[in-house]
C-alpha atoms as a PDB file:
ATOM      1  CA  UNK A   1     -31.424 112.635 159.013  1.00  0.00           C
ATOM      2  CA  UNK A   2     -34.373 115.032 157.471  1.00  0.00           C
ATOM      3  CA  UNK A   3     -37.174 115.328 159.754  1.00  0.00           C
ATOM      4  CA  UNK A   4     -39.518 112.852 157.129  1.00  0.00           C
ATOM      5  CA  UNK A   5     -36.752 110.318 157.618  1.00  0.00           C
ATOM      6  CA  UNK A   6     -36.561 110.998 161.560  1.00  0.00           C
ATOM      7  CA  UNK A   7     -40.431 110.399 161.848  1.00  0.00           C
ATOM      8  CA  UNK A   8     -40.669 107.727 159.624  1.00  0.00           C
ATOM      9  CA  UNK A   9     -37.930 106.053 161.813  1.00  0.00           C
ATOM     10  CA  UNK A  10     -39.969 106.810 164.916  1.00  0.00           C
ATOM     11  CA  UNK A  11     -43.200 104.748 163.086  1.00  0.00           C
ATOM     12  CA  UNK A  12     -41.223 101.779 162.310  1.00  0.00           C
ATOM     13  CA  UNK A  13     -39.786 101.490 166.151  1.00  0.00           C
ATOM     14  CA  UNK A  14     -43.149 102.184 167.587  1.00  0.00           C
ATOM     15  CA  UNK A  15     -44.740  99.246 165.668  1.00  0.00           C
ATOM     16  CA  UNK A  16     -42.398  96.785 166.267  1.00  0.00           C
ATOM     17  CA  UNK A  17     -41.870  97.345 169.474  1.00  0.00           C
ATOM     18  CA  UNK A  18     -45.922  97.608 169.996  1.00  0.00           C
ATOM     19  CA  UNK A  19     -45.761  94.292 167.843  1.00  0.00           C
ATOM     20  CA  UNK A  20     -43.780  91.901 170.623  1.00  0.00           C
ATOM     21  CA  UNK A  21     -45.903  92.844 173.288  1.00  0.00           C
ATOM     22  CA  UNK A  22     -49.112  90.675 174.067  1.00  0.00           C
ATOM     23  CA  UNK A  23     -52.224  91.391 175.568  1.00  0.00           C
ATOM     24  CA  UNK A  24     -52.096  89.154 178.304  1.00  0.00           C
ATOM     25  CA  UNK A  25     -48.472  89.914 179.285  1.00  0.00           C
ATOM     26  CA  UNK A  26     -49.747  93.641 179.589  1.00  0.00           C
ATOM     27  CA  UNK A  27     -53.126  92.624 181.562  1.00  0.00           C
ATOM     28  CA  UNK A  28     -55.650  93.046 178.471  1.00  0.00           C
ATOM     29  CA  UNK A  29     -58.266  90.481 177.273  1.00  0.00           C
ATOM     30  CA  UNK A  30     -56.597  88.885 174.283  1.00  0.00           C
ATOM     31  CA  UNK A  31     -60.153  89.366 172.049  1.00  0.00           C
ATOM     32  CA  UNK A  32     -60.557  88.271 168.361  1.00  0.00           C
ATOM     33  CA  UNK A  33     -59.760  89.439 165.270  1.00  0.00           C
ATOM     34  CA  UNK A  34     -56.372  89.887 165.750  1.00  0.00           C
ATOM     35  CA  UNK A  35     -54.900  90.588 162.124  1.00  0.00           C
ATOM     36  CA  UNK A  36     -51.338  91.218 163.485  1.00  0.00           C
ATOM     37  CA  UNK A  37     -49.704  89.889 166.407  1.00  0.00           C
ATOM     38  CA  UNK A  38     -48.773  92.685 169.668  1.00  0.00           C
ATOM     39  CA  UNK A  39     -51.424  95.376 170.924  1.00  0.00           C
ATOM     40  CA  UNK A  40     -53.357  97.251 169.115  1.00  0.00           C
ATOM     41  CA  UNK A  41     -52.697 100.971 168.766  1.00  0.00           C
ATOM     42  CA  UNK A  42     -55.661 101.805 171.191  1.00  0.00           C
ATOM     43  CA  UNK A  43     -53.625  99.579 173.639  1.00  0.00           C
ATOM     44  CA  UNK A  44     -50.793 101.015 173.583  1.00  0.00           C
ATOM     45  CA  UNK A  45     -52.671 104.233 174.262  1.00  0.00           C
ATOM     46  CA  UNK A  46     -54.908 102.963 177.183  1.00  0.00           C
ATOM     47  CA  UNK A  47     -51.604 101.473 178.723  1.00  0.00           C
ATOM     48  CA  UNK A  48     -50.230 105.236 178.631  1.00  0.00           C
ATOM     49  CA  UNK A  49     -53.323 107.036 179.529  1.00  0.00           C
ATOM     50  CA  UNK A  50     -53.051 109.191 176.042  1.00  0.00           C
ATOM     51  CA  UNK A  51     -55.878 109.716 173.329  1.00  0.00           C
ATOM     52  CA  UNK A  52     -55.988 106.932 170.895  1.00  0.00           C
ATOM     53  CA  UNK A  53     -55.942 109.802 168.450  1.00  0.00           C
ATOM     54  CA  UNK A  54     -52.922 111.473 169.615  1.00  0.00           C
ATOM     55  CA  UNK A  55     -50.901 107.741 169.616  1.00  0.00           C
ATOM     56  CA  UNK A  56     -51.876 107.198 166.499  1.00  0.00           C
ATOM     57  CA  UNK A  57     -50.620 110.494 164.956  1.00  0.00           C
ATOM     58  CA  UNK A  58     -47.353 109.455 166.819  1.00  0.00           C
ATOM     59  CA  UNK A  59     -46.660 106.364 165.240  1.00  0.00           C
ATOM     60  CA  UNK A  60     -48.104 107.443 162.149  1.00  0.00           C
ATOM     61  CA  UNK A  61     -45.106 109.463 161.950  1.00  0.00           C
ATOM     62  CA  UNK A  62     -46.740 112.837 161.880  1.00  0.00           C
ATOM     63  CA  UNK A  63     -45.034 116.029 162.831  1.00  0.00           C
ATOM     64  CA  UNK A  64     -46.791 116.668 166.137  1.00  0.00           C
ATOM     65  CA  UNK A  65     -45.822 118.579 169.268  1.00  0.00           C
ATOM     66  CA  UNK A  66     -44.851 115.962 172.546  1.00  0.00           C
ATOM     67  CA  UNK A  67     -43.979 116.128 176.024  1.00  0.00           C
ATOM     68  CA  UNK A  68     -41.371 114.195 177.897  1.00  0.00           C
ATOM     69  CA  UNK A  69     -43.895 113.264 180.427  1.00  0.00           C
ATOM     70  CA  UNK A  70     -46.008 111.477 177.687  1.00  0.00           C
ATOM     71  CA  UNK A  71     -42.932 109.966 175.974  1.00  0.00           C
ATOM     72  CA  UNK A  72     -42.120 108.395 179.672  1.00  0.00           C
ATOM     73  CA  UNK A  73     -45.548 107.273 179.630  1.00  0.00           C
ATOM     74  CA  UNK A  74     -45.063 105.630 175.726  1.00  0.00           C
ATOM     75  CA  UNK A  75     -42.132 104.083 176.956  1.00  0.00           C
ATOM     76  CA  UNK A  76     -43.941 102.611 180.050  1.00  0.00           C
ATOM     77  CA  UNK A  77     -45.967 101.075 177.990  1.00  0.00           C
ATOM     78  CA  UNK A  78     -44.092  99.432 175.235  1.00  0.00           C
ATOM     79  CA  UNK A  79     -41.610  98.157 178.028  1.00  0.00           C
ATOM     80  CA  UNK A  80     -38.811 100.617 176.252  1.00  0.00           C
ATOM     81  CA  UNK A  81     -35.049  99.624 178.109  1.00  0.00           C
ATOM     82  CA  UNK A  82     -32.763 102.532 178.490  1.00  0.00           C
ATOM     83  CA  UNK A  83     -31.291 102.645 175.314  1.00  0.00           C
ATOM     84  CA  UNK A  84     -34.650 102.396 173.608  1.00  0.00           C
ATOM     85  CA  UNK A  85     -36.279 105.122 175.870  1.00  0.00           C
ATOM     86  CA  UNK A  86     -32.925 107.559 174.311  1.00  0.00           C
ATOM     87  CA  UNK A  87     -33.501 106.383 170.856  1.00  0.00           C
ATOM     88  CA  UNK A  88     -37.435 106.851 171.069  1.00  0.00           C
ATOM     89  CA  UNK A  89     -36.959 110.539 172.884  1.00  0.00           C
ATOM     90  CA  UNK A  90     -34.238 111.277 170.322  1.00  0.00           C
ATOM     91  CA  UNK A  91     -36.483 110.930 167.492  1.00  0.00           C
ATOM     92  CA  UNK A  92     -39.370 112.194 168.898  1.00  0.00           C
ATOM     93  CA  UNK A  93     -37.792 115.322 169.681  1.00  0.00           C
ATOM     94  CA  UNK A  94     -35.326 116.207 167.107  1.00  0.00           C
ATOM     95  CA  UNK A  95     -32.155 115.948 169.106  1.00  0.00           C
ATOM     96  CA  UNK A  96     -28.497 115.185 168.569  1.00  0.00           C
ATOM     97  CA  UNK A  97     -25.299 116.032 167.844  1.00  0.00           C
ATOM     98  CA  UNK A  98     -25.053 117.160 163.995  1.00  0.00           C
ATOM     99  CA  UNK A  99     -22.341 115.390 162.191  1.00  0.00           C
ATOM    100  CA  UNK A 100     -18.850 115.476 162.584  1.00  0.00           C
ATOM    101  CA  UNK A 101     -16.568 115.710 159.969  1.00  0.00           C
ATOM    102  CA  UNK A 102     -15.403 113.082 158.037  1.00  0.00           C
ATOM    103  CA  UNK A 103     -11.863 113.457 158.394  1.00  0.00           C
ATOM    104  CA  UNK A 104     -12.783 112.934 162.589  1.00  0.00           C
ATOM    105  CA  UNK A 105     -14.445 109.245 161.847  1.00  0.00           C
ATOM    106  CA  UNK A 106     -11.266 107.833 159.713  1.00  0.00           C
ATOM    107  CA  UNK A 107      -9.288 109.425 162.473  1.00  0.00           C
ATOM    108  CA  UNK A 108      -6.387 107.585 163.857  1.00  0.00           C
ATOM    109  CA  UNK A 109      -7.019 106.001 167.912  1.00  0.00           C
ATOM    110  CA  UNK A 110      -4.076 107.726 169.890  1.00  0.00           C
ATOM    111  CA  UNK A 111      -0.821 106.075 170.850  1.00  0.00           C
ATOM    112  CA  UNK A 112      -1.583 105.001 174.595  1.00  0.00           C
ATOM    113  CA  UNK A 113      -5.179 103.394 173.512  1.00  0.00           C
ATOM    114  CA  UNK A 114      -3.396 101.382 170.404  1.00  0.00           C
ATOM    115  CA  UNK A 115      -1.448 100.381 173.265  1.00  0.00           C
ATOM    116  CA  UNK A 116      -3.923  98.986 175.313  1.00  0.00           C
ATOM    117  CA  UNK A 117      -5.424  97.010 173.240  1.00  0.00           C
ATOM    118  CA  UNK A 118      -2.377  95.261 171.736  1.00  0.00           C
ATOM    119  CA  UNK A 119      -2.073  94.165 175.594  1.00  0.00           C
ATOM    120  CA  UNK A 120      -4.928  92.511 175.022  1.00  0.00           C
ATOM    121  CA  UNK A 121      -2.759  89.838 173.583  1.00  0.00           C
ATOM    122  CA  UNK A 122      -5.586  86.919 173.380  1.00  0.00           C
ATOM    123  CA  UNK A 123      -8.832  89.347 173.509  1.00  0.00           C
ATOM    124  CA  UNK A 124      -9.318  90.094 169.980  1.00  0.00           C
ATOM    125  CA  UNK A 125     -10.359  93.728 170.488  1.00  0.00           C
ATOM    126  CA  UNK A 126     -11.843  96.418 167.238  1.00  0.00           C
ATOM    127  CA  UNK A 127     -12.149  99.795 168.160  1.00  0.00           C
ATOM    128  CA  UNK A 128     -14.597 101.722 165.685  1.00  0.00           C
ATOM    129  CA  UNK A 129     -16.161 105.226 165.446  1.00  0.00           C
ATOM    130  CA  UNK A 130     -19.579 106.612 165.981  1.00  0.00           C
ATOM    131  CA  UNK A 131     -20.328 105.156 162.057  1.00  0.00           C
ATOM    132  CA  UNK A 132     -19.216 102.065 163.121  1.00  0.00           C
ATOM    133  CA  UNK A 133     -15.646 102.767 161.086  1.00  0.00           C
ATOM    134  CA  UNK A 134     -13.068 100.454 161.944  1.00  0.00           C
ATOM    135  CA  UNK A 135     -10.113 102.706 162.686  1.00  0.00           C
ATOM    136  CA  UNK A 136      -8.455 100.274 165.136  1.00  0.00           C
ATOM    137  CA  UNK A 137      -7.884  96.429 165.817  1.00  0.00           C
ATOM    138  CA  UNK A 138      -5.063  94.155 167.954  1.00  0.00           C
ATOM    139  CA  UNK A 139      -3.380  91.435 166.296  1.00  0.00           C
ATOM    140  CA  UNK A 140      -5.574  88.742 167.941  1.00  0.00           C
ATOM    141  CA  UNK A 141      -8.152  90.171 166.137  1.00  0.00           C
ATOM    142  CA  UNK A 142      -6.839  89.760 162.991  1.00  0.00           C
ATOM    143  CA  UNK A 143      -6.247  86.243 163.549  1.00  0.00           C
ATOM    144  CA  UNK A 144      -9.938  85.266 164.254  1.00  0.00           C
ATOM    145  CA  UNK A 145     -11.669  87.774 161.843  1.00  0.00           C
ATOM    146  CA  UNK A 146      -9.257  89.128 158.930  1.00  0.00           C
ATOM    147  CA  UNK A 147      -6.266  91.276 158.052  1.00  0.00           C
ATOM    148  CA  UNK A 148      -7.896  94.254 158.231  1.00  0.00           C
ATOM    149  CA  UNK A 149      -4.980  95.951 156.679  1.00  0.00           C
ATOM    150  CA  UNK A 150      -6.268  94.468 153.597  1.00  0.00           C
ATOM    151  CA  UNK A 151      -9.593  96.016 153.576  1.00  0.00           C
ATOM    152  CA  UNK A 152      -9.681  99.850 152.230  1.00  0.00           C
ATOM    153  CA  UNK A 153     -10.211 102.445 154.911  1.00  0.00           C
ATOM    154  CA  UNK A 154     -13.506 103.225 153.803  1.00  0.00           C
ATOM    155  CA  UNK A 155     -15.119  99.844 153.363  1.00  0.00           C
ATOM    156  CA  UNK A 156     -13.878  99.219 157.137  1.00  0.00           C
ATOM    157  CA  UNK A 157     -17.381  99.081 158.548  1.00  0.00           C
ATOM    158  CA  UNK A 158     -18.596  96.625 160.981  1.00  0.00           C
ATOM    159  CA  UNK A 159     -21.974  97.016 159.659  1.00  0.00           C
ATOM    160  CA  UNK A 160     -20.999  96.555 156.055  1.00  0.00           C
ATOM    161  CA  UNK A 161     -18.311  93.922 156.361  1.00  0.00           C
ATOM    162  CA  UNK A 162     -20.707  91.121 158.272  1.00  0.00           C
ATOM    163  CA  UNK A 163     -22.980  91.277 154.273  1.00  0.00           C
ATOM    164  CA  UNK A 164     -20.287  91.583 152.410  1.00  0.00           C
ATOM    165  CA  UNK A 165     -17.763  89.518 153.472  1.00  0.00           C
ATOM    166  CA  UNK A 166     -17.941  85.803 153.904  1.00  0.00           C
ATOM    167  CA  UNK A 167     -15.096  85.638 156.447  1.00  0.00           C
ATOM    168  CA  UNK A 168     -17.652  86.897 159.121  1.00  0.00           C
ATOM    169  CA  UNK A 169     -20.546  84.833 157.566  1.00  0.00           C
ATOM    170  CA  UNK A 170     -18.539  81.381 157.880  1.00  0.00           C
ATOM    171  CA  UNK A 171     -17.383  82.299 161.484  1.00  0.00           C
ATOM    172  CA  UNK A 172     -20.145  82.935 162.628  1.00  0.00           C
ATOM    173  CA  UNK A 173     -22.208  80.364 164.924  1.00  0.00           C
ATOM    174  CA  UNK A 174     -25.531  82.135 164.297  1.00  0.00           C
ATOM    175  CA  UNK A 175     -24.904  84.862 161.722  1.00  0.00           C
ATOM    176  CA  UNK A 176     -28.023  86.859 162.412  1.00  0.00           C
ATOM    177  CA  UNK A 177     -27.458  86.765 166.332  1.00  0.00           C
ATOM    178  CA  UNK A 178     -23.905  88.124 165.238  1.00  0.00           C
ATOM    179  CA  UNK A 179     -24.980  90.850 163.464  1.00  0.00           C
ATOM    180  CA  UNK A 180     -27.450  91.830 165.310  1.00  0.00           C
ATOM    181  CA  UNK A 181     -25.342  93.170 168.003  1.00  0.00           C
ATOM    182  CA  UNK A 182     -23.529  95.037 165.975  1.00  0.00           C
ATOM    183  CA  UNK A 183     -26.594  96.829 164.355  1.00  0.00           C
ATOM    184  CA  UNK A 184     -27.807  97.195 167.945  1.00  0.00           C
ATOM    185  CA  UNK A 185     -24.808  99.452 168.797  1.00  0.00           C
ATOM    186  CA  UNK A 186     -25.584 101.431 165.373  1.00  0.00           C
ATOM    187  CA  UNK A 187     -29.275 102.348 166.007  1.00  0.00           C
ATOM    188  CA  UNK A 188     -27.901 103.515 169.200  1.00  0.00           C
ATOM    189  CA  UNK A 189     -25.808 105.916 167.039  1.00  0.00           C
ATOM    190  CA  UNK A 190     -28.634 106.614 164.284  1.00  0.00           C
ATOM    191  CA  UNK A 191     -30.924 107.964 167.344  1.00  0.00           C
ATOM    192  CA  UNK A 192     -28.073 109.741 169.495  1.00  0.00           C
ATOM    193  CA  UNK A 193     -27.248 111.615 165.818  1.00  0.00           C
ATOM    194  CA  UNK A 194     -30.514 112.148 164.280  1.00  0.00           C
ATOM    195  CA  UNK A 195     -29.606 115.375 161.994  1.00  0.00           C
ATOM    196  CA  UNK A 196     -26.848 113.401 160.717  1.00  0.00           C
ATOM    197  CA  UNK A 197     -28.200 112.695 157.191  1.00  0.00           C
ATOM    198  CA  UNK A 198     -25.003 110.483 156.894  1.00  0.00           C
ATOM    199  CA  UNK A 199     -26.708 107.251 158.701  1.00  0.00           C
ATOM    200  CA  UNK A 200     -30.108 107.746 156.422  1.00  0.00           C
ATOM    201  CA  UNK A 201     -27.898 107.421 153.039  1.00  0.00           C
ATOM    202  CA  UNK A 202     -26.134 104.420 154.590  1.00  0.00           C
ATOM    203  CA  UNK A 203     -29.136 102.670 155.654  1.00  0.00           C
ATOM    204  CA  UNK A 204     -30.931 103.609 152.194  1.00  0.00           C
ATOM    205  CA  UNK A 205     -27.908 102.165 150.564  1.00  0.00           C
ATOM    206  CA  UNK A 206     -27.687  98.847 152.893  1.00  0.00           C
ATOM    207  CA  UNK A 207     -31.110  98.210 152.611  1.00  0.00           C
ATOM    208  CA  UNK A 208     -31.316  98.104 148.968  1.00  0.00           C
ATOM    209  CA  UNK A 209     -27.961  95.941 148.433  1.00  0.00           C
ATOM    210  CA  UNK A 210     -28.626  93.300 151.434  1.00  0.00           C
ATOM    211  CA  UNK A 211     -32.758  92.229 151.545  1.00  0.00           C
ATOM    212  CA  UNK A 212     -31.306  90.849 154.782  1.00  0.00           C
ATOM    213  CA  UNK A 213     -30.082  93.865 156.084  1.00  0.00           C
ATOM    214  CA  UNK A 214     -33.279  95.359 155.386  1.00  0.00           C
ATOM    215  CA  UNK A 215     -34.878  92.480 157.604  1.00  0.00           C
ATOM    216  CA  UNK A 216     -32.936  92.574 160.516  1.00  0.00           C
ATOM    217  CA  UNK A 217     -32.731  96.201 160.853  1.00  0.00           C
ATOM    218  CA  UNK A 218     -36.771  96.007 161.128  1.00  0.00           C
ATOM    219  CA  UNK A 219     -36.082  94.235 164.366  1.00  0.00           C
ATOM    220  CA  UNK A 220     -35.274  97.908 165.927  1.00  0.00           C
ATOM    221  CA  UNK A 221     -33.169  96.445 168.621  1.00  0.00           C
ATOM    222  CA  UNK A 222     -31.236  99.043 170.263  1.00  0.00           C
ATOM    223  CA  UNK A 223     -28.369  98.643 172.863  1.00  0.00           C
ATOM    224  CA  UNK A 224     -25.782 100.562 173.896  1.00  0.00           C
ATOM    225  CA  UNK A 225     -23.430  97.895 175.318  1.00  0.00           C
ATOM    226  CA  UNK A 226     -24.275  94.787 174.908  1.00  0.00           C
ATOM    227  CA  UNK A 227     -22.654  91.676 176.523  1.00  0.00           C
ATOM    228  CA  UNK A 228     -23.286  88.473 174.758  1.00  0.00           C
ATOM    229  CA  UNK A 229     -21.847  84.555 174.518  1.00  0.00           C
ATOM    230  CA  UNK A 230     -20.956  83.923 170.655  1.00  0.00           C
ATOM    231  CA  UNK A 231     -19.660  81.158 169.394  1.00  0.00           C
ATOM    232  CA  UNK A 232     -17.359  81.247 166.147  1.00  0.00           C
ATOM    233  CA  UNK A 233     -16.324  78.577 164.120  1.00  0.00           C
ATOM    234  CA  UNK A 234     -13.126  79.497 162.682  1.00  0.00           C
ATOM    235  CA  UNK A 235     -11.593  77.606 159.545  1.00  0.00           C
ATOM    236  CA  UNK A 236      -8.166  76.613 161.721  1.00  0.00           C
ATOM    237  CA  UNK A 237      -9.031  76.987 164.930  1.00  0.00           C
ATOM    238  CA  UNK A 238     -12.609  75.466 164.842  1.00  0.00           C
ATOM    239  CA  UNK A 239     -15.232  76.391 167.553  1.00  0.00           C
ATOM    240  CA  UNK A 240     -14.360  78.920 169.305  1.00  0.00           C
ATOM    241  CA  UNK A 241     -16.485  80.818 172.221  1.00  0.00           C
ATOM    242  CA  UNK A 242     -16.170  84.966 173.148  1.00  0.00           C
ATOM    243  CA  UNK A 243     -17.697  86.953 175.560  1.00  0.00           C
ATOM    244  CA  UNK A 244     -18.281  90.446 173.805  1.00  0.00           C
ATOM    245  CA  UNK A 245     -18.161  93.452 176.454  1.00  0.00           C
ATOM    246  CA  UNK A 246     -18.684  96.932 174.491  1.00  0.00           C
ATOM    247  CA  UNK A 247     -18.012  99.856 175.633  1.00  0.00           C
ATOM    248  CA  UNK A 248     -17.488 103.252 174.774  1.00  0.00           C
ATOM    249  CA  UNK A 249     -13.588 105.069 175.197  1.00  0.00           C
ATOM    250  CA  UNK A 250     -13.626 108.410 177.388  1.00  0.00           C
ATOM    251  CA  UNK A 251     -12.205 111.026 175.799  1.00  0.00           C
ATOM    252  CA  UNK A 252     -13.296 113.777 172.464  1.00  0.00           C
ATOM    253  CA  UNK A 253     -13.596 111.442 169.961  1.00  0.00           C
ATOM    254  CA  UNK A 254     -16.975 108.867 169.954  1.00  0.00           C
ATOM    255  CA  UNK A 255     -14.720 105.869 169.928  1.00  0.00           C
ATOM    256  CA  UNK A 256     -16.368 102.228 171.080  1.00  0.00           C
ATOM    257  CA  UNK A 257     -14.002  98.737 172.481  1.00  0.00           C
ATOM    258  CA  UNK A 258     -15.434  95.730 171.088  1.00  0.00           C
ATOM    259  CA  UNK A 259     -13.273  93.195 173.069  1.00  0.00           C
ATOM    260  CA  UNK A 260     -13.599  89.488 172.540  1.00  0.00           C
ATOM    261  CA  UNK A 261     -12.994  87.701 175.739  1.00  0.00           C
ATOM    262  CA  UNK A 262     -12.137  83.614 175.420  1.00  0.00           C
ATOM    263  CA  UNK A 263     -15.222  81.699 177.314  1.00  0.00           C
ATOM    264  CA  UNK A 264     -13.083  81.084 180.198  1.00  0.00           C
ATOM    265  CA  UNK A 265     -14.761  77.034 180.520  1.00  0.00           C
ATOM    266  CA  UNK A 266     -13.922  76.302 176.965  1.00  0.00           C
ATOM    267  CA  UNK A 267     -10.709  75.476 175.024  1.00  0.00           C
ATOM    268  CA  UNK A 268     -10.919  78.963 173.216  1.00  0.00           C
ATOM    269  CA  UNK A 269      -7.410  81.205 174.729  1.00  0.00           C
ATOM    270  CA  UNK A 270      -5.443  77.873 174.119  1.00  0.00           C
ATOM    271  CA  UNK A 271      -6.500  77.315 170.538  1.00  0.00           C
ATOM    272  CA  UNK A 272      -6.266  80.959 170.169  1.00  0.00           C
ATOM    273  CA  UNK A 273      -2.584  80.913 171.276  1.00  0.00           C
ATOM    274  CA  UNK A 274      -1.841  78.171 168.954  1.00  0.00           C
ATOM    275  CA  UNK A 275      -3.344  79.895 165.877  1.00  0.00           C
ATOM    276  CA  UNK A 276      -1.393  82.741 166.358  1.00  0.00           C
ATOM    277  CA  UNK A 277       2.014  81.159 167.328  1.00  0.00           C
ATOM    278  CA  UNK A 278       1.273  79.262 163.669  1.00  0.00           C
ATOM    279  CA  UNK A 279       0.720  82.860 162.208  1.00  0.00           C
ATOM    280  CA  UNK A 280      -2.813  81.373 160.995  1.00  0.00           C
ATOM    281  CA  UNK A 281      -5.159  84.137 159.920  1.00  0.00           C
ATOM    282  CA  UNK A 282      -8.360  83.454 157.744  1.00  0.00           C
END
């Protein structure tokens, strides 16, 4: 990521995170003349006892010189979780990791991790890279969302496959809520990597393919492990309800577990078993 694609990053996250705040829930008179919903600018800046000026430089995206003291105080004020205060002091200050090489993300998950999750026997379970590469999946998990096997190496993305596929848009209860996890977990990425200009081509490239992509990536959620309820609707098995725990592996590589846990008070692990004693993929 260049720095005029790192600041311009920074300016949409400010504003729509300065956007879903409202000026009662942060103590303010609501006034008039409200052309956009959230605070205004000067608001954000009174909340975090900085210059109006100097905020509005910030989310302006200009190159100027900040503090982690007054980023603490930004985040106070826009209500920033964990994983957004990271992304927002990642941007902000021009740090990460470079980028690794490519041969590293298509790399293979090692012998005694493909083992665990093939235990998983009836948690469908996709282990991807810090691009969100698929480069590992149990059976299970081909059984409720494809044969991966089928898909090239490359096009293995769990960012890309949710647009482009309509496997995941026909399982999916509420498609958007879906995806949006998963693009959660990649702005965590985007702002842990910033000087990889990898994720800015990517995003270009999504962006002008998917008009919905482009939507829901405005959204700026960010999470680093999320833990939701989803509900699939599978074309054999019918509804079907997961618990999705993410998490990332220990070790060199930047490897996440996406495991799919059957809602233990629903039907799910026994209709599960059934599909895949029939040998019933999508």
């Amino acid at each position: 990521m260049n720095r005029e694609t790192r600041l311009q990053a920074l300016s949409t996250f400010l504003k729509a995170k300065r956007a879903k705040i409202t000026p009662e829930s942060a103590g303010l008179p609501a006034g008039t003349r409200r052309r956009t919903p959230g605070l205004r600018r000067e608001e954000v800046a009174q909340l975090a006892g900085v210059s109006p000026t100097w905020y509005t430089w910030l989310e302006q995206g200009r190159d100027i010189q900040v503090s982690s003291s007054v980023l603490d105080c930004v985040a106070a004020a826009l209500r920033l979780n964990e994983d957004e205060r990271k992304y927002l002091y990642a941007l902000a200050a021009d740090a990460g990791h470079g980028s690794l090489p490519l041969k590293e993300e298509l790399s293979e998950i090692t012998p005694s991790l493909k083992h665990i999750i093939q235990e998983l026997r009836f948690c469908p379970t996709i282990v991807s890279d810090r691009r969100c590469q698929i480069v590992g999946w149990n059976q299970a998990a081909s059984y409720v969302f494809m044969d991966f096997d089928q898909i090239p190496a490359e096009r293995r993305n769990l960012i890309q496959l949710p647009f482009e596929r309509q496997e995941f848009r026909r399982l999916a209860g509420n498609w958007e809520h879906f995806v949006g996890g998963f693009l959660a977990i990649f702005r965590a990425y985007y702002g842990q990597y910033v000087q990889d200009e990898w994720y800015g081509q990517f995003i270009e490239g999504m962006s002008a393919r998917h008009p919905e992509f482009r939507y829901l990536w405005e959204q700026s959620q960010v999470s680093s492990a999320p833990d939701v309820l989803l509900e699939f609707r599978h074309a054999k098995a019918g509804k079907m309800l997961f618990h999705l725990t993410s998490f990332q592996v220990q070790g060199g590589a930047d490897l996440r577990c996406s495991v799919y846990t059957p809602a233990p008070e629903s039907s799910t692990e026994s209709k599960l078993r059934r599909l895949m004693e029939r040998g019933g993929s999508l």
